[in-house]
C-alpha atoms as a PDB file:
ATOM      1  CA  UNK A   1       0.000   0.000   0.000  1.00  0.00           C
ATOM      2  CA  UNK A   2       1.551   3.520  -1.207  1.00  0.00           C
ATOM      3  CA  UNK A   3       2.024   5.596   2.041  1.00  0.00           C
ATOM      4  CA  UNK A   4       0.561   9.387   1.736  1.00  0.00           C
ATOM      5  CA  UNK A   5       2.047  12.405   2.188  1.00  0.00           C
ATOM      6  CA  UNK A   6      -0.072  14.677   4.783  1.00  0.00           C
ATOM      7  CA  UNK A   7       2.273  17.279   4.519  1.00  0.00           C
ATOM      8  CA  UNK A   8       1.599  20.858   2.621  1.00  0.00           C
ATOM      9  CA  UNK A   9       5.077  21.686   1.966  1.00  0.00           C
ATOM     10  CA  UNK A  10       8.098  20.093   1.136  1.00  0.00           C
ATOM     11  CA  UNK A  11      10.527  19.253   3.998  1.00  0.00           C
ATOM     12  CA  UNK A  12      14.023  18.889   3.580  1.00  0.00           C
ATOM     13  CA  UNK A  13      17.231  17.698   5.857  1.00  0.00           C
ATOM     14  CA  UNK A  14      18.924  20.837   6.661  1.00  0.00           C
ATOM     15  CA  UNK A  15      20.690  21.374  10.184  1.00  0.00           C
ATOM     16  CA  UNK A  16      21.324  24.885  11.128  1.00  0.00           C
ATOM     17  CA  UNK A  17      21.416  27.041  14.502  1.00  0.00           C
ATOM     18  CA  UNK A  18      18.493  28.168  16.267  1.00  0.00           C
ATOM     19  CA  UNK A  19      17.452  30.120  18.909  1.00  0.00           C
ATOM     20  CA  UNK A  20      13.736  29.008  20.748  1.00  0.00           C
ATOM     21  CA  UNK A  21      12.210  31.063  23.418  1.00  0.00           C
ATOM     22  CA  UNK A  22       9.486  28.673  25.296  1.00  0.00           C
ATOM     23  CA  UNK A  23       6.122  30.641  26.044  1.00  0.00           C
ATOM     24  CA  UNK A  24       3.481  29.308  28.253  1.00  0.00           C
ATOM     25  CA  UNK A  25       0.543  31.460  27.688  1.00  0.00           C
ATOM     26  CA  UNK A  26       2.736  35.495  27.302  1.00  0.00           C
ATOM     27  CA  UNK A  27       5.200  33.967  29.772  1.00  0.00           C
ATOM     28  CA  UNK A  28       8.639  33.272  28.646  1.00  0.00           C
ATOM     29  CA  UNK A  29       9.687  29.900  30.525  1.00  0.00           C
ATOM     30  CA  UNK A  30      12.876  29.745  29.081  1.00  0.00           C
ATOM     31  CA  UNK A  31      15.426  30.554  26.070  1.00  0.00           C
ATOM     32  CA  UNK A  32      17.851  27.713  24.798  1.00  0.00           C
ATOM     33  CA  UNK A  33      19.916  27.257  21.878  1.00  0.00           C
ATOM     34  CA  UNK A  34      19.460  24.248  19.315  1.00  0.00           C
ATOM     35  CA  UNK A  35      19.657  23.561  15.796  1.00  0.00           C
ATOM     36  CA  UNK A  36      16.969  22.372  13.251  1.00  0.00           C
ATOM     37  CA  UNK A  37      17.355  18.700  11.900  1.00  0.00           C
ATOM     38  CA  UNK A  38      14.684  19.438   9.067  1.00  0.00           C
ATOM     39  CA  UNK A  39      12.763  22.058   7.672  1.00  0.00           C
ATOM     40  CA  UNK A  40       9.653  23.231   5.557  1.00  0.00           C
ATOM     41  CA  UNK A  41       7.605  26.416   5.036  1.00  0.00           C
ATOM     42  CA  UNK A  42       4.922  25.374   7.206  1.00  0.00           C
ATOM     43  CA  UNK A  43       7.257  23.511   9.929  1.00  0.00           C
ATOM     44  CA  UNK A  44      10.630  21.943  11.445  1.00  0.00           C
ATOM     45  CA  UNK A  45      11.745  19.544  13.195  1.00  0.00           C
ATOM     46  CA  UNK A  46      14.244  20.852  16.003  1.00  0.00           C
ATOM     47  CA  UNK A  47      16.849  19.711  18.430  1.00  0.00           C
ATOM     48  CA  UNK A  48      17.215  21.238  21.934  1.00  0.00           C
ATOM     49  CA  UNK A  49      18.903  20.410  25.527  1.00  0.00           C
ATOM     50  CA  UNK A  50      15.693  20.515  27.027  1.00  0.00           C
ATOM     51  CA  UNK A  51      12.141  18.772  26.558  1.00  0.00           C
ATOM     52  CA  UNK A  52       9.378  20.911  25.023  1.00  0.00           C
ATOM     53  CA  UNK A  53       5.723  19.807  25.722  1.00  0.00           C
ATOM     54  CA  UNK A  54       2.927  19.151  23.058  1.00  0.00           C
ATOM     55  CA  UNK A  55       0.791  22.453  22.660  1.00  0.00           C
ATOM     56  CA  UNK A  56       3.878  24.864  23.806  1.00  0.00           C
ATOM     57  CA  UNK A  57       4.455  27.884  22.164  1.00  0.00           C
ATOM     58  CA  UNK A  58       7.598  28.912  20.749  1.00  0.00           C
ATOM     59  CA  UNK A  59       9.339  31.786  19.083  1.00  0.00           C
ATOM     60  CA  UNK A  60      12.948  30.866  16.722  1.00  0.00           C
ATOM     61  CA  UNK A  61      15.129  32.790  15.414  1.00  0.00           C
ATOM     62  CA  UNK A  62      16.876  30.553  12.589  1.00  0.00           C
ATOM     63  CA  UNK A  63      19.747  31.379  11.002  1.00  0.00           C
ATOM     64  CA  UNK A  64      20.198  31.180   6.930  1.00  0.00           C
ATOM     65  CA  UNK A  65      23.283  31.675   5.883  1.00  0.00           C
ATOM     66  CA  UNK A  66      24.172  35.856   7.337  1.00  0.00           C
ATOM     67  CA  UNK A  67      20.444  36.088   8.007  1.00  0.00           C
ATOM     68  CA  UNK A  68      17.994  35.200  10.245  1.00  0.00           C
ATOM     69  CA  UNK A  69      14.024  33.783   9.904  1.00  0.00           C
ATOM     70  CA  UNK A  70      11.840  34.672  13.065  1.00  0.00           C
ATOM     71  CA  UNK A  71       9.298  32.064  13.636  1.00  0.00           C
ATOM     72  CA  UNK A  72       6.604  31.619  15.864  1.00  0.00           C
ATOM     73  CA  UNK A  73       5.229  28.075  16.022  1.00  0.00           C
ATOM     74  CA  UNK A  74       3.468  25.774  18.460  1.00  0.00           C
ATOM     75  CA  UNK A  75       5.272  22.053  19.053  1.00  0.00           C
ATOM     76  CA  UNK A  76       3.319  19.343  17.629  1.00  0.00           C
ATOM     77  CA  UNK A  77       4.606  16.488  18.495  1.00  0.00           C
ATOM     78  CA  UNK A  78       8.291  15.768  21.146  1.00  0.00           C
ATOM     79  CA  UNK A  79      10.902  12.755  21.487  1.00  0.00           C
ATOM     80  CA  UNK A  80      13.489  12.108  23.239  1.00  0.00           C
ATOM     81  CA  UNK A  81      16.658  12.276  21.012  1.00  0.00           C
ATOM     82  CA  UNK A  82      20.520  10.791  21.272  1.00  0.00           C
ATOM     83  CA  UNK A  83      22.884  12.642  24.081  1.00  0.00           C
ATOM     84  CA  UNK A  84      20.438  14.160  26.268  1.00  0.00           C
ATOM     85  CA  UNK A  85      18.628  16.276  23.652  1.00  0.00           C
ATOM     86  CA  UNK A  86      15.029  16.063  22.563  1.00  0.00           C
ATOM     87  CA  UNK A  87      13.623  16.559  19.442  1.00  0.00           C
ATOM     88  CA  UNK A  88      10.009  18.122  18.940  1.00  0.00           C
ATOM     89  CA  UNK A  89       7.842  18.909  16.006  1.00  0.00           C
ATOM     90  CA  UNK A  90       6.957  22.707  15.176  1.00  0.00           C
ATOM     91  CA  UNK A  91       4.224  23.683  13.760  1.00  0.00           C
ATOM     92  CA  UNK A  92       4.573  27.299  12.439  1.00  0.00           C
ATOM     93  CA  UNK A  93       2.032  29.702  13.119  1.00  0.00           C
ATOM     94  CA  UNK A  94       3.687  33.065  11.681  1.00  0.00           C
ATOM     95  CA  UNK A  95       7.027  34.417   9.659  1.00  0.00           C
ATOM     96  CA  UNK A  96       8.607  37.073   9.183  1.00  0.00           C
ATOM     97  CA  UNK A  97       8.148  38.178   5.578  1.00  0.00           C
ATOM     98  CA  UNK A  98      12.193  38.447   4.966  1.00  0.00           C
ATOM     99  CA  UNK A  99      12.349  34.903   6.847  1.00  0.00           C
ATOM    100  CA  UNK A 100       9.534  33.453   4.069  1.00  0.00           C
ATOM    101  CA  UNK A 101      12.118  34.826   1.332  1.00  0.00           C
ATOM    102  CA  UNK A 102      14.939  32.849   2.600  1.00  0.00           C
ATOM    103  CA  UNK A 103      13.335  29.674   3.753  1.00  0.00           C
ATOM    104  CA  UNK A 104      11.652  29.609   0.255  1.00  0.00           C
ATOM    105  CA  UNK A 105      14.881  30.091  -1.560  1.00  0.00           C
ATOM    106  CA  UNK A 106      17.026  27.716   0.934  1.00  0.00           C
ATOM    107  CA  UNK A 107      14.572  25.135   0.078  1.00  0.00           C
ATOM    108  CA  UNK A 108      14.747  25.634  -3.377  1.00  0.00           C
ATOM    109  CA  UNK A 109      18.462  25.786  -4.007  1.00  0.00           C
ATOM    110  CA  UNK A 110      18.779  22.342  -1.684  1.00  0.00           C
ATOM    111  CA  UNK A 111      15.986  20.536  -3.735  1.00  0.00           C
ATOM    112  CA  UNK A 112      18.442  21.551  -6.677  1.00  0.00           C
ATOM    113  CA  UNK A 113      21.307  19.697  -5.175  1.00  0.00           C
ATOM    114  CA  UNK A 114      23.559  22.255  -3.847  1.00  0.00           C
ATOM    115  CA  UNK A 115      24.763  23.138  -0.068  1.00  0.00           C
ATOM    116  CA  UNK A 116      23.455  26.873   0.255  1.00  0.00           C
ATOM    117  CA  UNK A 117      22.726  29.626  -1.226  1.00  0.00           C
ATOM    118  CA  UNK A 118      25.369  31.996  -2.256  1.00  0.00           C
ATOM    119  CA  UNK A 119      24.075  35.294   0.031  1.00  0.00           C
END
């Protein structure tokens, strides 16, 4: 049986730096510095020294290349990962319009076979 994609957008393996700021309600619980282990313009998968609950919500700052994305997102789904990290599923909820830019080109430019953009 062919499995089905229920994603929108395309995801691809890219591992980068990130910056998360947890939120519970306007409450910031905590900052922490991590790194994406995939990405897509509606979502990423991220890697962090700390767990992250279902429902949280987040705010990233994501580096591409010299620049940065600023994401606000809501986690999805969490695991524990390798080496006391956990991973956890973001859902994003809104994007800076410079950040859709880049994401949208990064993605392109890595579906096309290459490391990175040249900036």
């Amino acid at each position: 049986m062919p499995v089905i994609e229920k994603r929108r957008h395309i995801r691809i393996n890219m591992v980068t730096p990130l910056e998360v700021k947890i939120y519970s309600g306007n409450k910031l619980m905590g900052e922490e510095k991590g790194r994406t282990l995939n990405i897509s313009q509606g979502g990423a998968l991220i890697e962090v020294p700390f767990p992250i609950d279902k429902g949280q919500q987040v705010a990233m700052t994501i580096s591409l290349g010299e620049e940065f994305a600023y994401i606000s997102g809501r986690v999805i789904h969490r695991r524990e990962g390798q080496s006391s990290t956990y991973q956890a599923g973001i859902e994003f909820l809104s994007i800076d319009e410079t950040g859709k830019k880049l994401l949208a080109q990064y993605i392109q430019i890595f579906m096309n076979g290459k490391k990175e953009p040249a900036l």
